[in-house]
Protein backbone atom coordinates (compact mmCIF):
# COMPACT_ATOMS: atom_id res chain seq x y z
CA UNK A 1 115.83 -147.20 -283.02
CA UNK A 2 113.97 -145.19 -285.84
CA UNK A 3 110.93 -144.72 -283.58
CA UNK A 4 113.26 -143.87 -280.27
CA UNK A 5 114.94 -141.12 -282.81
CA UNK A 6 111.98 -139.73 -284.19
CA UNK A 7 110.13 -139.22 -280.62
CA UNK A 8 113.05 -137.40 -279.62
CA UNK A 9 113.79 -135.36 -282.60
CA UNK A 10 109.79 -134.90 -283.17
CA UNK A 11 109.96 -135.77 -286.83
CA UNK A 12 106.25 -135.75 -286.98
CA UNK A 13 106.25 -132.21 -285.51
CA UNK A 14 108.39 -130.89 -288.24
CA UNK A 15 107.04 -133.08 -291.01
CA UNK A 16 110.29 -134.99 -291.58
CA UNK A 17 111.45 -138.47 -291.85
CA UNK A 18 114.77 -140.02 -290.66
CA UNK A 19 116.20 -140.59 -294.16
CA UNK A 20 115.81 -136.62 -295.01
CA UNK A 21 117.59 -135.52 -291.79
CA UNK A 22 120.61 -138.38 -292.94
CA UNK A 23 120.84 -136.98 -296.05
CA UNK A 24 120.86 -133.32 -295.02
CA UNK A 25 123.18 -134.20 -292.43
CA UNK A 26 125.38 -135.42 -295.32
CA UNK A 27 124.59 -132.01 -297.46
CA UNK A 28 125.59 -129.43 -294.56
CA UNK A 29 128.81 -131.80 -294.23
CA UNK A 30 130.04 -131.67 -298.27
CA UNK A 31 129.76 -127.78 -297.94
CA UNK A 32 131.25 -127.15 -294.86
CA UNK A 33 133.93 -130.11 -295.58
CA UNK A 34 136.20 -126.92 -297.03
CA UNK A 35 136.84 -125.97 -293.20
CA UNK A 36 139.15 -129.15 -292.55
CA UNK A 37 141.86 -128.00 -294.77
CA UNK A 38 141.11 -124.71 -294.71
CA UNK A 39 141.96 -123.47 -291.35
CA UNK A 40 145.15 -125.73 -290.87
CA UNK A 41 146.29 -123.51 -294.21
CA UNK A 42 145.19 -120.36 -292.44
CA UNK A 43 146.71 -120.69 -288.76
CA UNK A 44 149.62 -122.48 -290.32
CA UNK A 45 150.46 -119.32 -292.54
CA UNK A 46 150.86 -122.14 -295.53
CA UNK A 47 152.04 -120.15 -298.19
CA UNK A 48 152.59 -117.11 -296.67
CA UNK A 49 156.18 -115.19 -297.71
CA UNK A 50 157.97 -114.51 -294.13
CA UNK A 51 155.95 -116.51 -291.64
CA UNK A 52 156.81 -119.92 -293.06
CA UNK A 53 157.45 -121.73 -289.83
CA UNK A 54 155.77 -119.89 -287.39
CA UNK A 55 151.99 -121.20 -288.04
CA UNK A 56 150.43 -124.31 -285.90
CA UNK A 57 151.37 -127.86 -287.37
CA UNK A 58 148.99 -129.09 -289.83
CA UNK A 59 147.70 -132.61 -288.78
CA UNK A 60 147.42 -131.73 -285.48
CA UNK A 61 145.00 -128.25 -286.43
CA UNK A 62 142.91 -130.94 -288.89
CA UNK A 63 142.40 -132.60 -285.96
CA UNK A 64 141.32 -130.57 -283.55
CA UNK A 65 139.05 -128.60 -286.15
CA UNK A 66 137.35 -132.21 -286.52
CA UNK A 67 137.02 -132.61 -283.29
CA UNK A 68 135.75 -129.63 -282.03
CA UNK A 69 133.06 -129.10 -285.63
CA UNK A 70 132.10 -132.64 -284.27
CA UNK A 71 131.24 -132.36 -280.42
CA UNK A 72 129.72 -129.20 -280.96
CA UNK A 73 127.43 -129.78 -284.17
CA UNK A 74 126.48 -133.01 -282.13
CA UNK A 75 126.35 -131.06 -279.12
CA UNK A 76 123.90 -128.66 -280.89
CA UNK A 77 121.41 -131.14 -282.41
CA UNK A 78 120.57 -132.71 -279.13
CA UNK A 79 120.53 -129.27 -276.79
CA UNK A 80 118.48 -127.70 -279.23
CA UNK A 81 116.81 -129.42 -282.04
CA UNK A 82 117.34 -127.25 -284.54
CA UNK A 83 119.47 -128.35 -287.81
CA UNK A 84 122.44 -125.58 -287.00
CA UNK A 85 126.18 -127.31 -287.22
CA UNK A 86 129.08 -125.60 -286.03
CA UNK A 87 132.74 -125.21 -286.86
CA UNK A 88 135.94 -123.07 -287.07
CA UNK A 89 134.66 -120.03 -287.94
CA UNK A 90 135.83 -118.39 -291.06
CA UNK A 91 137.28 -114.71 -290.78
CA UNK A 92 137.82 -115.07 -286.95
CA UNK A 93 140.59 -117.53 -287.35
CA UNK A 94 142.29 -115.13 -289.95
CA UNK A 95 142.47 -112.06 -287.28
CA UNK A 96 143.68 -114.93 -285.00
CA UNK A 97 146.47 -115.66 -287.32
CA UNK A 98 147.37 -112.68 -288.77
CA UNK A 99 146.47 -110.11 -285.89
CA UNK A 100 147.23 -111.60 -283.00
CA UNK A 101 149.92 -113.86 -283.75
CA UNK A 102 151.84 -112.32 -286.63
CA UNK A 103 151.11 -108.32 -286.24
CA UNK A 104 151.07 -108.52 -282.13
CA UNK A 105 153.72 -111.23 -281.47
CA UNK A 106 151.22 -113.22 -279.29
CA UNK A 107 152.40 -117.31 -278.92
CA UNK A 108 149.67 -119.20 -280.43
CA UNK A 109 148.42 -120.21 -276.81
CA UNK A 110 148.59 -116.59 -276.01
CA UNK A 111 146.35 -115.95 -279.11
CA UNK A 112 144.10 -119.08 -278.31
CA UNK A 113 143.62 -118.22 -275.11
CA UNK A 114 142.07 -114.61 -276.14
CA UNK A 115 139.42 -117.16 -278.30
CA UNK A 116 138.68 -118.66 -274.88
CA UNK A 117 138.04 -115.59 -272.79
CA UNK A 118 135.33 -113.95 -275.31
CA UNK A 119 133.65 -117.31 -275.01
CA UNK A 120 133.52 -116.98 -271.68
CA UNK A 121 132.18 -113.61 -271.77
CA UNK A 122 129.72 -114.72 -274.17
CA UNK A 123 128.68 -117.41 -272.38
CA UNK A 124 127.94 -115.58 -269.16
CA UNK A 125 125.79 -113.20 -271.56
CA UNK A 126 124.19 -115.98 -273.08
CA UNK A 127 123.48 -117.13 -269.51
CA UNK A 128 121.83 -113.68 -267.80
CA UNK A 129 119.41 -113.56 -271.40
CA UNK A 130 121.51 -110.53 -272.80
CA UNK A 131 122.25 -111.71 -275.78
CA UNK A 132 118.98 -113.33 -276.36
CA UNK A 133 117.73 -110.01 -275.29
CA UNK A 134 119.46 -107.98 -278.20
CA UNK A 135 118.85 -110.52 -280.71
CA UNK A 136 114.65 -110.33 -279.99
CA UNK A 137 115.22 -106.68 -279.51
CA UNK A 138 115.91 -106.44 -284.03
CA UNK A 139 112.85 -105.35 -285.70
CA UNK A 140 111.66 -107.68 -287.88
CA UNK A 141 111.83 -105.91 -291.15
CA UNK A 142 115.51 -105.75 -290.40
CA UNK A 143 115.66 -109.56 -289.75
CA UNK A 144 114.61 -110.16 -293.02
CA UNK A 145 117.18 -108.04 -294.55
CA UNK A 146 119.64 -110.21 -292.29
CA UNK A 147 118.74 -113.12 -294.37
CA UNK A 148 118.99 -111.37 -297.79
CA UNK A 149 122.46 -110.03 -296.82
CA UNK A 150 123.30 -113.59 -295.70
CA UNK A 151 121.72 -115.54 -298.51
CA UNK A 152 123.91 -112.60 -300.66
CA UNK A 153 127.20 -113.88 -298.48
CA UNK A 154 126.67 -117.39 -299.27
CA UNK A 155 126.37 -117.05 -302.62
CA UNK A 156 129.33 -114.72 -302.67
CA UNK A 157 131.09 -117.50 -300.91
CA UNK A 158 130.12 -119.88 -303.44
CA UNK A 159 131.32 -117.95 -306.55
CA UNK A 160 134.78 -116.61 -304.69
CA UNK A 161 135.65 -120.47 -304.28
CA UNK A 162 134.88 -121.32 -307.61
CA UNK A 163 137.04 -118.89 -308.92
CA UNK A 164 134.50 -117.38 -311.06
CA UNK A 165 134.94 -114.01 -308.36
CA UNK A 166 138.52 -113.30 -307.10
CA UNK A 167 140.22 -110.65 -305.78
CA UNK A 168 142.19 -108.51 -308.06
CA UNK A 169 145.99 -108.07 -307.89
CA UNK A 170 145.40 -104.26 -308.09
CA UNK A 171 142.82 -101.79 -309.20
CA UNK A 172 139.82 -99.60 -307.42
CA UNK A 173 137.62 -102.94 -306.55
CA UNK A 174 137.75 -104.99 -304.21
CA UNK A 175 136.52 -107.93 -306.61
CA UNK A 176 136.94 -108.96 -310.20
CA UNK A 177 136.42 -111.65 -312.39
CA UNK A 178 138.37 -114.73 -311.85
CA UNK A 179 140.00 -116.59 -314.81
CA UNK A 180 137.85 -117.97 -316.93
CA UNK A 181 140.04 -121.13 -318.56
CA UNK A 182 140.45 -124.14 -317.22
CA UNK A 183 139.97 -127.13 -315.04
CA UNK A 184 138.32 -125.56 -312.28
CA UNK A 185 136.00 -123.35 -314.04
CA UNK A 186 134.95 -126.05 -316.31
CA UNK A 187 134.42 -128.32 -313.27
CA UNK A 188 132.01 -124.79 -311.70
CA UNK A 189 130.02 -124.76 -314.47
CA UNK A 190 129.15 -128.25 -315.16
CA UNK A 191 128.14 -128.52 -311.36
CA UNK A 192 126.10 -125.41 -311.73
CA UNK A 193 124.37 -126.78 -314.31
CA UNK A 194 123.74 -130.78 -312.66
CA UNK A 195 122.79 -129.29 -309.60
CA UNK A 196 120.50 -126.52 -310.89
CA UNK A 197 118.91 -129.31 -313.35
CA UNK A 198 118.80 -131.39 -310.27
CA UNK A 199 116.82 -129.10 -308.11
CA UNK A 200 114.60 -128.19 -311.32
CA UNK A 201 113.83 -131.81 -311.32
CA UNK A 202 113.24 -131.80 -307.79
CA UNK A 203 115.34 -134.47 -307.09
CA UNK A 204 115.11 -135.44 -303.24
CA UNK A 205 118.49 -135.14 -302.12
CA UNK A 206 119.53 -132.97 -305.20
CA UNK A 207 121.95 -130.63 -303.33
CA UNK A 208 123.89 -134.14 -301.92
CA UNK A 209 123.65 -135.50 -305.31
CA UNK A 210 125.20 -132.47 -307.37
CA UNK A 211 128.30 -132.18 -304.50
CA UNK A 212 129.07 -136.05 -305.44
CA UNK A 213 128.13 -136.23 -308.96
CA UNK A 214 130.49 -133.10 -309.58
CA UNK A 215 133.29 -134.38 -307.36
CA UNK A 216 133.37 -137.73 -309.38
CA UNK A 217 133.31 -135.53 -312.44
CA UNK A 218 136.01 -133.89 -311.17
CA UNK A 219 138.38 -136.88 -310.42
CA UNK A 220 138.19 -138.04 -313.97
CA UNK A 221 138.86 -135.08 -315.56
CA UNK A 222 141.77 -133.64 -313.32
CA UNK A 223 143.06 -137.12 -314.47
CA UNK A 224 142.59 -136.99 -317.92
CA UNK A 225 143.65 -133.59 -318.43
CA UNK A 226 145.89 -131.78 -316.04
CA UNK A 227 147.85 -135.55 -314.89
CA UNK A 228 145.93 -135.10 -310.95
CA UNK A 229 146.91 -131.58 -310.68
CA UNK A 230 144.60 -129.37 -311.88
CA UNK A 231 143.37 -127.95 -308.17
CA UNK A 232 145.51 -126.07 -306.20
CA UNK A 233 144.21 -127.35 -303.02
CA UNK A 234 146.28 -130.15 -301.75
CA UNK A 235 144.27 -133.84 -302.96
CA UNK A 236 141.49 -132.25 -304.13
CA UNK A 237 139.95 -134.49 -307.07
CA UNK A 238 142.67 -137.11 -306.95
CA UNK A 239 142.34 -140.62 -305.55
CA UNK A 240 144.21 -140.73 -302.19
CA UNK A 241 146.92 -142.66 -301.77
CA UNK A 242 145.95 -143.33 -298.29
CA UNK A 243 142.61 -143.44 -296.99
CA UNK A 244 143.07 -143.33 -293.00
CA UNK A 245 145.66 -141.93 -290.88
CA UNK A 246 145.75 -141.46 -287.03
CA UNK A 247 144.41 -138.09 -285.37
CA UNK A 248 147.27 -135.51 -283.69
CA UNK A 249 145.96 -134.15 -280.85
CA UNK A 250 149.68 -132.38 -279.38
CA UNK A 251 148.04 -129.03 -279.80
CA UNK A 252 144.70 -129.78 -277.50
CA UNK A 253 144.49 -127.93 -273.95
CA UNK A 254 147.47 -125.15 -274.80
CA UNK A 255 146.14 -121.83 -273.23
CA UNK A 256 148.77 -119.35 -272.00
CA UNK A 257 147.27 -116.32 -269.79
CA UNK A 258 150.91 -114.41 -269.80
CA UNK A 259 148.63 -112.04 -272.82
CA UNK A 260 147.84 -109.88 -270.45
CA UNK A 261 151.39 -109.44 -269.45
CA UNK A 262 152.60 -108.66 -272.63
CA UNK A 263 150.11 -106.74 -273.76
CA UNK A 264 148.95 -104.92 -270.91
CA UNK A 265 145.63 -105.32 -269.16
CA UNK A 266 143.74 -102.73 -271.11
CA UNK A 267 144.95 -103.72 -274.47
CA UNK A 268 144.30 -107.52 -273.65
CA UNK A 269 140.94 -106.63 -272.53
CA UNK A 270 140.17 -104.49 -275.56
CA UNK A 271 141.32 -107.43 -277.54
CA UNK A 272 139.72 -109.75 -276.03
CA UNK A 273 135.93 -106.89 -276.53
CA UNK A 274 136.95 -106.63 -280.52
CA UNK A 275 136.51 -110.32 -281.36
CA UNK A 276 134.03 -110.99 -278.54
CA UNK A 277 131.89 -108.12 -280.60
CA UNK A 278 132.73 -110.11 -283.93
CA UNK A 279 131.57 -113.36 -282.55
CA UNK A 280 128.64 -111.76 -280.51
CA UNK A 281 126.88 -110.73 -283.81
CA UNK A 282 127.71 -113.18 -286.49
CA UNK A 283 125.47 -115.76 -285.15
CA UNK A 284 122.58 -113.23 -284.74
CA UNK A 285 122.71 -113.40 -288.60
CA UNK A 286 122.92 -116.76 -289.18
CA UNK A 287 120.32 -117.71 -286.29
CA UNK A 288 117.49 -115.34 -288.35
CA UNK A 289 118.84 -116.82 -292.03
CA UNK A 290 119.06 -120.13 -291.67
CA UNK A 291 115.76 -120.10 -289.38
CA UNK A 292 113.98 -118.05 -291.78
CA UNK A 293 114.85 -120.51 -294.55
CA UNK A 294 113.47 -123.42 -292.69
CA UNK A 295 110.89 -121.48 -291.07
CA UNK A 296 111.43 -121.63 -287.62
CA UNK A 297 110.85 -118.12 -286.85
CA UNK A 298 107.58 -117.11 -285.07
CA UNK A 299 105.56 -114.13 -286.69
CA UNK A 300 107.53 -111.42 -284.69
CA UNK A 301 110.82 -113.22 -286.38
CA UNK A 302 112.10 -114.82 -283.26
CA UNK A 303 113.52 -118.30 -282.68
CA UNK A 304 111.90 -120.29 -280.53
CA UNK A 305 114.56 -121.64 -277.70
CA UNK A 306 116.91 -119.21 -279.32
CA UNK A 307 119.18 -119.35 -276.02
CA UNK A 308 120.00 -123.24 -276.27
CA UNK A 309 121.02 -122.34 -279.88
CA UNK A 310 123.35 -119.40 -278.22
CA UNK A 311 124.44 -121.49 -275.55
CA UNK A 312 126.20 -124.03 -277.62
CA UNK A 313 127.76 -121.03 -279.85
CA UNK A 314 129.12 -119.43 -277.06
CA UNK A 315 130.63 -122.59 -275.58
CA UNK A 316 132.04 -123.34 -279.02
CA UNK A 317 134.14 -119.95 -278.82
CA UNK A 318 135.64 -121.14 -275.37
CA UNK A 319 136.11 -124.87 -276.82
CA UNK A 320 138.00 -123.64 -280.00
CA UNK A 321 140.01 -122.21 -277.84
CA UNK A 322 140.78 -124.72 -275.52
CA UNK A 323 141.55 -126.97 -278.97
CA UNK A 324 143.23 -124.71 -280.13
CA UNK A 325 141.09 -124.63 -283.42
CA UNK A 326 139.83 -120.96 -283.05
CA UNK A 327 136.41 -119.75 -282.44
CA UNK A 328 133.79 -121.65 -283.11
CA UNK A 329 130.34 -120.99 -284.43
CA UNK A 330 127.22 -121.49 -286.15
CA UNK A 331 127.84 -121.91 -289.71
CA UNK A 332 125.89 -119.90 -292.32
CA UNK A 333 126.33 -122.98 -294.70
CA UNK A 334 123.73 -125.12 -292.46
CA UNK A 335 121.52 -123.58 -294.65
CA UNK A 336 122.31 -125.91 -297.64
CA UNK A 337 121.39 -129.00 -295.44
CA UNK A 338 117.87 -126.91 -294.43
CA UNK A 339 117.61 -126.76 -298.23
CA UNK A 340 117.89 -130.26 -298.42
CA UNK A 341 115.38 -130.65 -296.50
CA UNK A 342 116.73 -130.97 -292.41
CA UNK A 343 114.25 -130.05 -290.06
CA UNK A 344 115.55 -131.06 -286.46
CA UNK A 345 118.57 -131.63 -284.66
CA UNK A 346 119.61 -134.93 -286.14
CA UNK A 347 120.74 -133.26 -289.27
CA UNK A 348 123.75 -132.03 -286.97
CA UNK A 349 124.09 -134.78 -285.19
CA UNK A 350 125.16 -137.20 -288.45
CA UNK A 351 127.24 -133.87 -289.57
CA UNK A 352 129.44 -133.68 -286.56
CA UNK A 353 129.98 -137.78 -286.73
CA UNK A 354 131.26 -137.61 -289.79
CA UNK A 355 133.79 -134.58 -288.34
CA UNK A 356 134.67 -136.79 -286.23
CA UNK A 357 134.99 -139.92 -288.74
CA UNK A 358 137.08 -137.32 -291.16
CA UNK A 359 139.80 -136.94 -288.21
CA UNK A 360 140.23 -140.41 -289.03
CA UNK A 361 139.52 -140.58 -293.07
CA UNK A 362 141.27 -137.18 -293.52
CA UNK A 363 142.68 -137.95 -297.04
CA UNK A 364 139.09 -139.30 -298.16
CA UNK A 365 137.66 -135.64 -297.38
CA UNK A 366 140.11 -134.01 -298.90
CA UNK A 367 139.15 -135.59 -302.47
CA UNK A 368 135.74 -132.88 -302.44
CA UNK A 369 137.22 -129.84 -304.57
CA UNK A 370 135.81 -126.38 -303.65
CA UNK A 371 134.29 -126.33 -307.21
CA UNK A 372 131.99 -129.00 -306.18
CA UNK A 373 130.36 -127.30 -302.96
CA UNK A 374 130.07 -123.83 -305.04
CA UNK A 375 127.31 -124.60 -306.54
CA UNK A 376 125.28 -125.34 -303.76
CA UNK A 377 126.19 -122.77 -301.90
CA UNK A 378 124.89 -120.46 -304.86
CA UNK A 379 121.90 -122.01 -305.52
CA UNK A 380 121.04 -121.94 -301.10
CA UNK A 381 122.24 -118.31 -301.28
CA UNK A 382 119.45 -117.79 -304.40
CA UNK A 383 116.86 -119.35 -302.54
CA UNK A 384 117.51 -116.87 -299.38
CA UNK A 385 117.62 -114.12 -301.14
CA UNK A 386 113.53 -114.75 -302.20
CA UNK A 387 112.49 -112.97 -299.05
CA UNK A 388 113.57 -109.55 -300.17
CA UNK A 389 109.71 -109.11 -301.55
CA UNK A 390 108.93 -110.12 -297.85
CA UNK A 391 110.27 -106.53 -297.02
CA UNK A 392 107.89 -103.68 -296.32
CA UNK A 393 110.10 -101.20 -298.75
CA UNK A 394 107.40 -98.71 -298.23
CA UNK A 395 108.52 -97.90 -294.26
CA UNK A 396 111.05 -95.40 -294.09
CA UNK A 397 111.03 -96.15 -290.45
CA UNK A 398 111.81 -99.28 -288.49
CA UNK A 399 110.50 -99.36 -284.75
CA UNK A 400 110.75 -102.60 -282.09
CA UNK A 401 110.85 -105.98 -282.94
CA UNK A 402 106.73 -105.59 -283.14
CA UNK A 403 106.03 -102.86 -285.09
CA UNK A 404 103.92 -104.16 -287.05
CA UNK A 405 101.43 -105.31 -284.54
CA UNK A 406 101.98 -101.91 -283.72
CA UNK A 407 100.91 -100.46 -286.78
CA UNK A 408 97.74 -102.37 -286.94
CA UNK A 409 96.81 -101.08 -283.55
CA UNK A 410 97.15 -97.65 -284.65
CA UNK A 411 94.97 -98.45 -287.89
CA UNK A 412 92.60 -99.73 -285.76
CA UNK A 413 92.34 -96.93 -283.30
CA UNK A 414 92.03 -94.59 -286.04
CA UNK A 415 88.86 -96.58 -287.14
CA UNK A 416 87.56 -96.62 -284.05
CA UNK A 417 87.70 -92.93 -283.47
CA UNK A 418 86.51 -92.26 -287.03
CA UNK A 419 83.42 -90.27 -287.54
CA UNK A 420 80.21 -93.86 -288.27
CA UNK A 421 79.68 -94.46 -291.73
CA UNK A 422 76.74 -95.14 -293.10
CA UNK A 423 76.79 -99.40 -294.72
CA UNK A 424 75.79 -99.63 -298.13
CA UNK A 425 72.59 -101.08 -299.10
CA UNK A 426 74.00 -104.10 -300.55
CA UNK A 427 75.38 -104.88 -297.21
CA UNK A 428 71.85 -103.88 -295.07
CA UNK A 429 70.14 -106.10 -297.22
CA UNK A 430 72.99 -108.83 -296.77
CA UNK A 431 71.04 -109.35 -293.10
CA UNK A 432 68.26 -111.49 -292.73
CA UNK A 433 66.13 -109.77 -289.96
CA UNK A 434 66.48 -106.52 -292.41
CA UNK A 435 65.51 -108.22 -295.38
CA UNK A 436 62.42 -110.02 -293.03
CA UNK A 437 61.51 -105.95 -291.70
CA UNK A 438 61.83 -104.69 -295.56
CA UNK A 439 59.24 -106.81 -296.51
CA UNK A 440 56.96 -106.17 -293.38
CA UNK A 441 56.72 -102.69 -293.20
CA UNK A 442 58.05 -101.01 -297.13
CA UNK A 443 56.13 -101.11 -299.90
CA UNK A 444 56.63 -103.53 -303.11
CA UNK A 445 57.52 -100.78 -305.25
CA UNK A 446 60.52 -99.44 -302.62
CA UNK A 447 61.98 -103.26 -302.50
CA UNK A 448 63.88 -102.58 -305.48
CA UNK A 449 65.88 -99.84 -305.95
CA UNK A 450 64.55 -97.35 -305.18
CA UNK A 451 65.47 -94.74 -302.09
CA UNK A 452 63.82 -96.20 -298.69
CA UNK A 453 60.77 -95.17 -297.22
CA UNK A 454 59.95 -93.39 -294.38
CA UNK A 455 60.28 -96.05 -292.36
CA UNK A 456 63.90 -96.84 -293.50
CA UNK A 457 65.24 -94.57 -291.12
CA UNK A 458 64.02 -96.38 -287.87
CA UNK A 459 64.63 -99.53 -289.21
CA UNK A 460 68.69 -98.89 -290.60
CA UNK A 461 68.96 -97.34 -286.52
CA UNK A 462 67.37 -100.31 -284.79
CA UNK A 463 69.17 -102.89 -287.28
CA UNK A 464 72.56 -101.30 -285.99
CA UNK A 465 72.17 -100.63 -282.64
């Protein structure tokens, strides 16, 4: 079995081993693990003063956001090989909620069904090479600065769910410091710490390691101090009660295409061109990231059997909609599992089964607090960030993807059409036939140092010609 797996993952390829790709599968999993309860909150408006009611039912969104992370980060490591994993998609399912649904009165399989028809316009771009196309089309310089602004995001991602960074309940910025007391913080900065001592150690599977050591850290002292409440998420850092409970899938397969009734065919249609842009671009970014990180990219800063990678993304925006899930895509937090040391597709193929065993084991997941992924997520986002110096900061101008082969072809016209200069002596004498003609035909004394004799001038034009 090993063997079978590592022919057709090509482990020796991309000097890897079948217990790294496990454990990074494992990694990418604890940080994106957030998403399960996460987006049932979002598109079930938990929370929210005046739309109590109107959001999707809870167990059966958990489910379906298992089930479609699953198929599709499996779905992903054996199309294309590469250790991408996919789910709900974080900011998309928001305008879902809260544009479509609660600003434009759209049913939810109204709404859904809007996720569906950008992935199929996606998809047919995907197939024709357009987006592949635009995504080559990036100059390289500007690639890089894709992953600094992404490694950036991540990190920001990781201190806003710590609560070390929150968002102020008024003032100028759109940031501030969170509250520095209790449970939670304490629980951020003691993972910080084990996972960054970790990594300094270079512990193999350090970013796995800090996730569990800080969620067990967690779970004794949300017990001891705050009585199993001291995280607002629902069972985070408490023992469940119950460890399985049956998938809901009542919500799977609801698409309603009355939208463009009651919105109009224009609108719908320039609905359905704002989130297709949204979705279009976000996996450009994480694509060039996550692929620099692991270094996939070739030397112009492409991704080799980039449109597999696309395929599957855009076929995750029509399956989230078709599960009712939202949009799908390639998640930025892959990265941590690339980190960790995932090199092929098998990383994603363990990360979607255990989506898919979490539909099942949904109160088990919930035990990992947000405080325990942080700090990976920081320290991933750090790491990124290193190819800033990468950066030619001395071009005011960016051209096509190859500029700089570009720019050496102009350097070396203009020393081909440069005036012939003459070599320095050092470098004549370098040459064995001109040291063998010095000593033929020039005196002892003009060996040395001295200027060259009248026969230097023959001899420096023949030696060159």
């Amino acid at each position: 079995m090993a063997g079978l797996l590592s022919r057709y993952f090509g482990f020796r390829e991309r000097a890897t081993d079948l217990s790294t790709e496990i454990r990074a599968g494992f990694t990418t999993f604890m940080v994106m693990a957030y998403i399960i309860f996460v987006n049932p909150i979002i598109l079930g408006f938990t929370g929210v003063p005046g739309l109590d009611g109107r959001g999707l039912p809870f167990a059966a969104t958990l489910t379906v956001t298992c089930l479609a992370a699953g198929l599709l980060s499996i779905a992903m490591g054996l199309a294309s090989n590469y250790p991408f994993a996919l789910a709900t998609g974080m900011g998309l399912n928001a305008v879902v909620a809260f544009e479509l649904v609660a600003s434009r009165g759209l049913t939810w399989p109204q709404a859904m069904t809007v996720v569906f028809l950008e992935g199929l316009v996606i998809t047919v771009l995907v197939l024709t090479r357009f987006r592949e196309a635009v995504m080559d089309a990036v100059p390289i310089a500007l690639k890089r600065a894709i992953s600094v602004g992404i490694g950036l995001f991540i990190a920001f991602i990781g201190f806003f769910s710590s609560g070390l960074v929150a968002k102020p309940a008024s003032g100028p910025l759109p940031v501030g410091l969170g509250t520095l007391r209790g449970l939670p913080i304490a629980v951020f900065v003691i993972g910080f710490f084990l996972t960054a001592w970790l990594m300094a150690r270079r512990m193999r599977g350090a970013l796995l390691l800090g996730i569990l050591g800080t969620t067990v850290i967690a779970i004794g002292l949300n017990e001891l101090f705050a009585g199993g409440h001291g995280f607002a998420t629902p069972g985070a850092a408490r023992i469940p009660p119950a460890i399985v409970r049956l998938p809901d899938f009542s919500t799977f397969g609801r698409l309603d295409f009355g939208l463009f009734a009651k919105l109009g065919t224009v609108t719908a249609a320039l609905v359905i061109f704002s989130i297709m842009l949204s979705d279009f671009f976000d996996t450009m970014g994480t694509i060039i990231g996550v692929g620099g990180r692991g270094g996939f990219l070739d030397a112009g800063g492409r991704l080799p059997g980039a449109n597999r990678v696309l395929l599957v993304d855009s076929v995750g925006a029509m399956f989230g909609g078709l599960a009712n899930s939202s949009s799908n895509t390639t998640y930025i937090e892959s990265a941590a599992g690339v980190a960790d040391g995932a090199r092929t597709g098998l990383a994603p193929v363990v990360t979607g089964l255990l989506f898919l065993a979490a539909m099942f084991f949904s109160p088990l997941a919930s035990v990992i607090p947000a405080q325990a992924t942080a700090p990976a997520l920081i320290i991933v986002g750090f790491f990124m960030m290193g190819i800033v110096r990468e950066i030619p900061w001395e071009d005011y101008e960016q051209g096509p993807s190859d500029h700089e082969r570009n720019r050496c072809r102009i350097r070396h016209l203009r020393r081909d059409q440069a005036p012939p200069r003459a070599r320095p002596r050092a470098a004549l004498d370098a040459l064995p036939h001109v040291r063998g003609l010095r000593r033929l035909l020039l005196p002892a004394a003009d060996r040395g140092g001295g200027q060259v004799g009248r026969a230097a001038p023959p001899l420096r034009k023949s030696s060159l010609s």
